[in-house]
PDB file of N, CA and C in Angstrom:
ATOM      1  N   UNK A   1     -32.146  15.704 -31.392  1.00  0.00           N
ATOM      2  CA  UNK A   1     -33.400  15.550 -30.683  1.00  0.00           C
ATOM      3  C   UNK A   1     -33.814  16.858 -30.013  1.00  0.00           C
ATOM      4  N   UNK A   2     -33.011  17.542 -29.162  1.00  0.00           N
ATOM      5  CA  UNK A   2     -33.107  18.759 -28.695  1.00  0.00           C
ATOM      6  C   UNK A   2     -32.471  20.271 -29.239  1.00  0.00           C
ATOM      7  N   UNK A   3     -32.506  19.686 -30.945  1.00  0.00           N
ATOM      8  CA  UNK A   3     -31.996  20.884 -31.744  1.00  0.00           C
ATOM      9  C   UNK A   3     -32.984  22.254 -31.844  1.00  0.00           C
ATOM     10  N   UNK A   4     -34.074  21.980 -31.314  1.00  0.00           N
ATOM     11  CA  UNK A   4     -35.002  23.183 -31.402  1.00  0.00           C
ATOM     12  C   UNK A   4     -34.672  23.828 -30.020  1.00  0.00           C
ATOM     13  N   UNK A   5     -33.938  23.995 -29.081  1.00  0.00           N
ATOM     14  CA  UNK A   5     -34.325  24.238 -27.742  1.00  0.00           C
ATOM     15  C   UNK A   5     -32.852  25.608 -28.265  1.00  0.00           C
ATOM     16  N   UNK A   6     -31.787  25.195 -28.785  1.00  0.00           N
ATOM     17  CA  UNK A   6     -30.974  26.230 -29.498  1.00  0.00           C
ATOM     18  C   UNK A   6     -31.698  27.188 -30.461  1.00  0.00           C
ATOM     19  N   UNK A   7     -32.882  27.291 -30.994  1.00  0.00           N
ATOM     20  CA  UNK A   7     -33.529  28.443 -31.725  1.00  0.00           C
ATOM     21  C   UNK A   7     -34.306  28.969 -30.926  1.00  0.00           C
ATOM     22  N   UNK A   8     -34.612  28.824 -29.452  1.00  0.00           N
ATOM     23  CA  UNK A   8     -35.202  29.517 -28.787  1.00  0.00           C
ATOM     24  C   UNK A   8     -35.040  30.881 -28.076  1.00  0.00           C
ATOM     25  N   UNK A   9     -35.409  31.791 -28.808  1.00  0.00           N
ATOM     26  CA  UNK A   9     -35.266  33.873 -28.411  1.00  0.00           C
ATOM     27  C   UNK A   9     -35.860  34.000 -27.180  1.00  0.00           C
ATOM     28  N   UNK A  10     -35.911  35.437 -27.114  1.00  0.00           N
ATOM     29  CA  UNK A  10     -36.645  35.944 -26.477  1.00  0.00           C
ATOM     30  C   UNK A  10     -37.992  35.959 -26.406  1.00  0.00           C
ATOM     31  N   UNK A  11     -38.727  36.017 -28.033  1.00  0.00           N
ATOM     32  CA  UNK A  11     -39.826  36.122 -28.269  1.00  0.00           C
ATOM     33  C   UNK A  11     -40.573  34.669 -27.301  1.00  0.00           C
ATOM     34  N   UNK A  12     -39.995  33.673 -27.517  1.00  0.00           N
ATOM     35  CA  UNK A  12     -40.380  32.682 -27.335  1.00  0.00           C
ATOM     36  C   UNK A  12     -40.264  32.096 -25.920  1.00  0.00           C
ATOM     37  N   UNK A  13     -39.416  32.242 -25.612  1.00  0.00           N
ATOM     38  CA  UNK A  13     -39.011  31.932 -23.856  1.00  0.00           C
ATOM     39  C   UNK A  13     -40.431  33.303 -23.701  1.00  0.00           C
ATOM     40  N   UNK A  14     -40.865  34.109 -23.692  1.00  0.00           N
ATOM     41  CA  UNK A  14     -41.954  35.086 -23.280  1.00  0.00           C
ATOM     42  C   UNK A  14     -42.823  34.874 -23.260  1.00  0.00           C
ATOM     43  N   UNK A  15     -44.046  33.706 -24.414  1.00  0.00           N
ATOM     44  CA  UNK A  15     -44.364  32.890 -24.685  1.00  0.00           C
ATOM     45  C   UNK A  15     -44.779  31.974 -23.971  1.00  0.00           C
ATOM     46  N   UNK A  16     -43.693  31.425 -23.769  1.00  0.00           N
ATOM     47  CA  UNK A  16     -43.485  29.971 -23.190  1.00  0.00           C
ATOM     48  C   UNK A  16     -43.913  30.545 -20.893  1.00  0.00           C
ATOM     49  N   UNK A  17     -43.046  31.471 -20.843  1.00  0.00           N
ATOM     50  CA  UNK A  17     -43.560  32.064 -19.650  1.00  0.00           C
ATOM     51  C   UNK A  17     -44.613  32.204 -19.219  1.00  0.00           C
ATOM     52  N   UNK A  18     -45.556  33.147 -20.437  1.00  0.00           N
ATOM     53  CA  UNK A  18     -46.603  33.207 -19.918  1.00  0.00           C
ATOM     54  C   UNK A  18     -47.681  32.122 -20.089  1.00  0.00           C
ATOM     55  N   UNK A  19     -47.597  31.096 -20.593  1.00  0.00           N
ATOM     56  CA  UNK A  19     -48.207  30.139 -20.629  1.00  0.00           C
ATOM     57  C   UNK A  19     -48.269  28.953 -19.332  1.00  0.00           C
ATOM     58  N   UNK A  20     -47.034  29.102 -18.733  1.00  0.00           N
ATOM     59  CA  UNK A  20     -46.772  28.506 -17.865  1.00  0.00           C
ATOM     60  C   UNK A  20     -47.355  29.176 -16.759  1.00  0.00           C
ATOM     61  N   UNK A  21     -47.573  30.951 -16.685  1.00  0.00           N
ATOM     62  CA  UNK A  21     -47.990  31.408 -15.931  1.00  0.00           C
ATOM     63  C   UNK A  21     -49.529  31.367 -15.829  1.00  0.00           C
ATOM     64  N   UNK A  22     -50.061  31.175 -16.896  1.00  0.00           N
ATOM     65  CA  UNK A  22     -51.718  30.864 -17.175  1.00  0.00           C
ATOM     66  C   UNK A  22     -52.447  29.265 -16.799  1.00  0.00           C
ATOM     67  N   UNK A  23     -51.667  28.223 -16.555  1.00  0.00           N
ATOM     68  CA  UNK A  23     -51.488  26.841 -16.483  1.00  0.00           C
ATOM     69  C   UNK A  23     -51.588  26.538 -14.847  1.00  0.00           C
ATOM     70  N   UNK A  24     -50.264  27.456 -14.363  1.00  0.00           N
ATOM     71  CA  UNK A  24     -50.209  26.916 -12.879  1.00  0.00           C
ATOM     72  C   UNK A  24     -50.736  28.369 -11.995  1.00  0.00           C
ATOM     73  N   UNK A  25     -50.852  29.372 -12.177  1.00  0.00           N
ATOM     74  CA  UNK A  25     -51.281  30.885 -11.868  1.00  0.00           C
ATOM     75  C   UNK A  25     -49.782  31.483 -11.291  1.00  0.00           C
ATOM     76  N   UNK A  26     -50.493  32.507 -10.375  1.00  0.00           N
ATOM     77  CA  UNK A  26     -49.376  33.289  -9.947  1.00  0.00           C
ATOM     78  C   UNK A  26     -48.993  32.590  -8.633  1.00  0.00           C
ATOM     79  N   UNK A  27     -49.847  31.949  -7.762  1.00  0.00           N
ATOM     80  CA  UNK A  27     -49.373  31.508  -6.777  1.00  0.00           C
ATOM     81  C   UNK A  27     -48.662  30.134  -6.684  1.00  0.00           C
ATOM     82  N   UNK A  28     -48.577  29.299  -8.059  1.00  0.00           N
ATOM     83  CA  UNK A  28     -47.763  28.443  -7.825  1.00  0.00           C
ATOM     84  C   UNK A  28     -46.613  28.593  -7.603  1.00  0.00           C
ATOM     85  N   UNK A  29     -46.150  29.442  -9.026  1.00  0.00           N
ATOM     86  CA  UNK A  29     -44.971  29.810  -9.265  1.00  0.00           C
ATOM     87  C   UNK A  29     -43.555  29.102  -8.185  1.00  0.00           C
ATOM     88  N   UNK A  30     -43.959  30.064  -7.327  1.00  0.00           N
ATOM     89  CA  UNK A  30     -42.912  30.097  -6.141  1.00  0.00           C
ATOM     90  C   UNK A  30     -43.014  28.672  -6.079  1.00  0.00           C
ATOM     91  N   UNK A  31     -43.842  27.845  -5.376  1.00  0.00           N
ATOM     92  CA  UNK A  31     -43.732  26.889  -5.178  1.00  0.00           C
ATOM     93  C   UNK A  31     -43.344  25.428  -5.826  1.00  0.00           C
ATOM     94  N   UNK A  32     -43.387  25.867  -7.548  1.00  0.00           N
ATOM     95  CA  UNK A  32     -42.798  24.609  -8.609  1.00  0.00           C
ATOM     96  C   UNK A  32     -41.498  25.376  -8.698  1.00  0.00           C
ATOM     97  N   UNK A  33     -40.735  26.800  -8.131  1.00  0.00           N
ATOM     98  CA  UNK A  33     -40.164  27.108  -8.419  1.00  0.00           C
ATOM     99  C   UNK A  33     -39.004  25.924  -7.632  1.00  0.00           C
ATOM    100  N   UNK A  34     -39.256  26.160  -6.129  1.00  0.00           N
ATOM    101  CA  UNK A  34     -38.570  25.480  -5.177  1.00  0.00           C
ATOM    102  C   UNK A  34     -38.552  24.382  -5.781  1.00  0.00           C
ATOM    103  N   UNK A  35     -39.487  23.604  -5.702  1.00  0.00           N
ATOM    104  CA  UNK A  35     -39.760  22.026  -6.148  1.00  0.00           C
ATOM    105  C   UNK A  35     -38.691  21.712  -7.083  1.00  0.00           C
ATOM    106  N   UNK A  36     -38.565  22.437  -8.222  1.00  0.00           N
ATOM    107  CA  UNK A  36     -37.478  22.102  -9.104  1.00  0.00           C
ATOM    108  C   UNK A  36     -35.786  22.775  -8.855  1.00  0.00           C
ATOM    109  N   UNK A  37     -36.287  23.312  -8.331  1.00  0.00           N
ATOM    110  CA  UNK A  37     -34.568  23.530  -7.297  1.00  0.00           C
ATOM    111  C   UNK A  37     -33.877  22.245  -6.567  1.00  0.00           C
ATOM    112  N   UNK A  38     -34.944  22.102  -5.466  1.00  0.00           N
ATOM    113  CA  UNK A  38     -34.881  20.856  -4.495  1.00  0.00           C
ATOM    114  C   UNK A  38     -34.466  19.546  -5.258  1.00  0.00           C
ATOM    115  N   UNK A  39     -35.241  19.488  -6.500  1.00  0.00           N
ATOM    116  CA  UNK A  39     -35.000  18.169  -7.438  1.00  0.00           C
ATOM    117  C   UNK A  39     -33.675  18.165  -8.017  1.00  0.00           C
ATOM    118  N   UNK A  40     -33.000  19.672  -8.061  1.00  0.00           N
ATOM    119  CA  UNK A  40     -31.528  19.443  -9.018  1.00  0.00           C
ATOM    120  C   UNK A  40     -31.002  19.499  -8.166  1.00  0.00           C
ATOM    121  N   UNK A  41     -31.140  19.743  -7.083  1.00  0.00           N
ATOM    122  CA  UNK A  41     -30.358  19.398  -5.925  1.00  0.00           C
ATOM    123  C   UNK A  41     -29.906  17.911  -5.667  1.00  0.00           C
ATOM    124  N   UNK A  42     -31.366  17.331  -5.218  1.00  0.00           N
ATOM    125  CA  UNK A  42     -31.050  15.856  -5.032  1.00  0.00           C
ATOM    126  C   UNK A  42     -30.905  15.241  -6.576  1.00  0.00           C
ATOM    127  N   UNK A  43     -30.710  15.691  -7.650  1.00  0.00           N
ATOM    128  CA  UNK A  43     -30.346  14.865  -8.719  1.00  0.00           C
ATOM    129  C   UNK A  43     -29.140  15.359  -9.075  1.00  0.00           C
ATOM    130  N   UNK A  44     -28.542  16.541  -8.496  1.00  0.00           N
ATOM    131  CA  UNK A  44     -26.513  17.007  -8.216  1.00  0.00           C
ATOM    132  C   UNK A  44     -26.302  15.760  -7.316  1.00  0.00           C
ATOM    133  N   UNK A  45     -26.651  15.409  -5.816  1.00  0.00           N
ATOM    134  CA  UNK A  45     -26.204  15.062  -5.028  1.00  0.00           C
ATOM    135  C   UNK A  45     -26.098  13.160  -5.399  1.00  0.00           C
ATOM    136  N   UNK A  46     -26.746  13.005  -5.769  1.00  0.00           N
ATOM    137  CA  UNK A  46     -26.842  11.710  -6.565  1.00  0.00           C
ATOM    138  C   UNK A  46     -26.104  11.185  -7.555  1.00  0.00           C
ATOM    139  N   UNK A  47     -25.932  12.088  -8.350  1.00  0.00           N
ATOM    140  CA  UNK A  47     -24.652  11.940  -9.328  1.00  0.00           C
ATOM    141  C   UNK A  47     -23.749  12.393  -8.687  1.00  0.00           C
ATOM    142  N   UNK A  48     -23.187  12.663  -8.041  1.00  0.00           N
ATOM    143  CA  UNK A  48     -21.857  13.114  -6.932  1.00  0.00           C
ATOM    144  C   UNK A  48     -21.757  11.901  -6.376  1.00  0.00           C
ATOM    145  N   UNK A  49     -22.825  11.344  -6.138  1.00  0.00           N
ATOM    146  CA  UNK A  49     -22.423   9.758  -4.963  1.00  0.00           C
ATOM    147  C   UNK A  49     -21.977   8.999  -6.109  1.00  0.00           C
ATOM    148  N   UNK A  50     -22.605   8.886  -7.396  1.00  0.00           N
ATOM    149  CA  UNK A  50     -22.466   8.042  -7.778  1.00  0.00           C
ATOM    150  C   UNK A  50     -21.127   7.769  -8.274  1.00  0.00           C
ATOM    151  N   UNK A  51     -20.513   8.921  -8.501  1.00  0.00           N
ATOM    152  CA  UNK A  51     -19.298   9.191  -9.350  1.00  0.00           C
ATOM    153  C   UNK A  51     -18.085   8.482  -8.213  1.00  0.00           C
ATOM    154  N   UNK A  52     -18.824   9.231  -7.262  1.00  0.00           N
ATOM    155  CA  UNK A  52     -17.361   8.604  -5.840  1.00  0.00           C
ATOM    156  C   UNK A  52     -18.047   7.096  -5.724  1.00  0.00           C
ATOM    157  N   UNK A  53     -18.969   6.420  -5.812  1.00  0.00           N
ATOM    158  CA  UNK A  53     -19.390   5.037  -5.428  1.00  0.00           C
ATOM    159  C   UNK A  53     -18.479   4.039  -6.771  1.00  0.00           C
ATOM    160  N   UNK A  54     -18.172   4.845  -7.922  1.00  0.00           N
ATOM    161  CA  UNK A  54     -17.437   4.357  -9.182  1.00  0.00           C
ATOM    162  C   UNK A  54     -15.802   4.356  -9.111  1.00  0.00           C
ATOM    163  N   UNK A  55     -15.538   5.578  -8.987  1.00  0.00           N
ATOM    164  CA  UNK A  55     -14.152   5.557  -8.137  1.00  0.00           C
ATOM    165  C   UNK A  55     -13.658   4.452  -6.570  1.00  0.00           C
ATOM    166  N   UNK A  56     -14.673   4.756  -6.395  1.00  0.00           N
ATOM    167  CA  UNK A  56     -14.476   3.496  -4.959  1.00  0.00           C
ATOM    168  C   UNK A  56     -14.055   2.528  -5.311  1.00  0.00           C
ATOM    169  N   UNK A  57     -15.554   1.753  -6.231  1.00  0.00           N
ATOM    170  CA  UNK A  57     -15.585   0.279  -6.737  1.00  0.00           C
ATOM    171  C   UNK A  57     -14.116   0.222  -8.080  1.00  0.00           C
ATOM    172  N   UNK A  58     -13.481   1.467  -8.674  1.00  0.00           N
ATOM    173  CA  UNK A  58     -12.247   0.936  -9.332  1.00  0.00           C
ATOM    174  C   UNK A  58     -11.268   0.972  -8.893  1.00  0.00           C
ATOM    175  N   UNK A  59     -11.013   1.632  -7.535  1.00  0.00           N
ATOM    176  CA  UNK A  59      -9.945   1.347  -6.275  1.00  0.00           C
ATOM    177  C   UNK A  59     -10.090  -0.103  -5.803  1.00  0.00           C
ATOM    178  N   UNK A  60     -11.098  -0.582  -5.680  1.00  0.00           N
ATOM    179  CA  UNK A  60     -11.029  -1.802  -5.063  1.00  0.00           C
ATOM    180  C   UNK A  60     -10.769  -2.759  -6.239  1.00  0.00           C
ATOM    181  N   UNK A  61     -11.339  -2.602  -7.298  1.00  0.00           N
ATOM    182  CA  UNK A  61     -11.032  -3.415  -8.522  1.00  0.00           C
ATOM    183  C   UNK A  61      -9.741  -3.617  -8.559  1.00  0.00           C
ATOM    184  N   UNK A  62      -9.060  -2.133  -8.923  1.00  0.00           N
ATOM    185  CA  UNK A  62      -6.990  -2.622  -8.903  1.00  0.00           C
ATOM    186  C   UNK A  62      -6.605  -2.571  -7.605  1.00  0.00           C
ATOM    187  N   UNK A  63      -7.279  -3.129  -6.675  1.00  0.00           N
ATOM    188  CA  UNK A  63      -6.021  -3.520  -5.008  1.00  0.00           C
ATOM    189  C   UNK A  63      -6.340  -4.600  -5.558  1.00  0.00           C
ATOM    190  N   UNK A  64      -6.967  -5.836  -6.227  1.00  0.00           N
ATOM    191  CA  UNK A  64      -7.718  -7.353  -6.187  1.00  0.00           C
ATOM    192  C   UNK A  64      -6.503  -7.727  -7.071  1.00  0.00           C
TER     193      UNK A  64
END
């Protein structure tokens, strides 16, 4: 499904940049930059809970 994202160069990530830069301008940038920081943040921190909320619930599974 995401076998094209492995043929992607330089040429193309350059491309793809400046298009993104023509779409949102220069002054978004910064600001979808954060935005998608902040989001892998809280979507790290979320899968971190979840992993210990799984471990929890199979500690309690084998004390039963």
């Amino acid at each position: 499904m995401l076998a094209f994202i492995r043929n992607i160069g330089g040429p193309e990530l350059l491309i793809i940049l400046v298009v993104v830069l023509l779409l949102f301008g220069a002054a978004k940038l910064p600001q979808l930059a954060r935005s998608l920081g902040a989001s892998a943040k809280e979507f790290k921190k979320g899968v971190e809970e979840g992993v210990t909320e799984d471990e929890a619930d199979a500690e309690d599974s084998s004390a039963v």
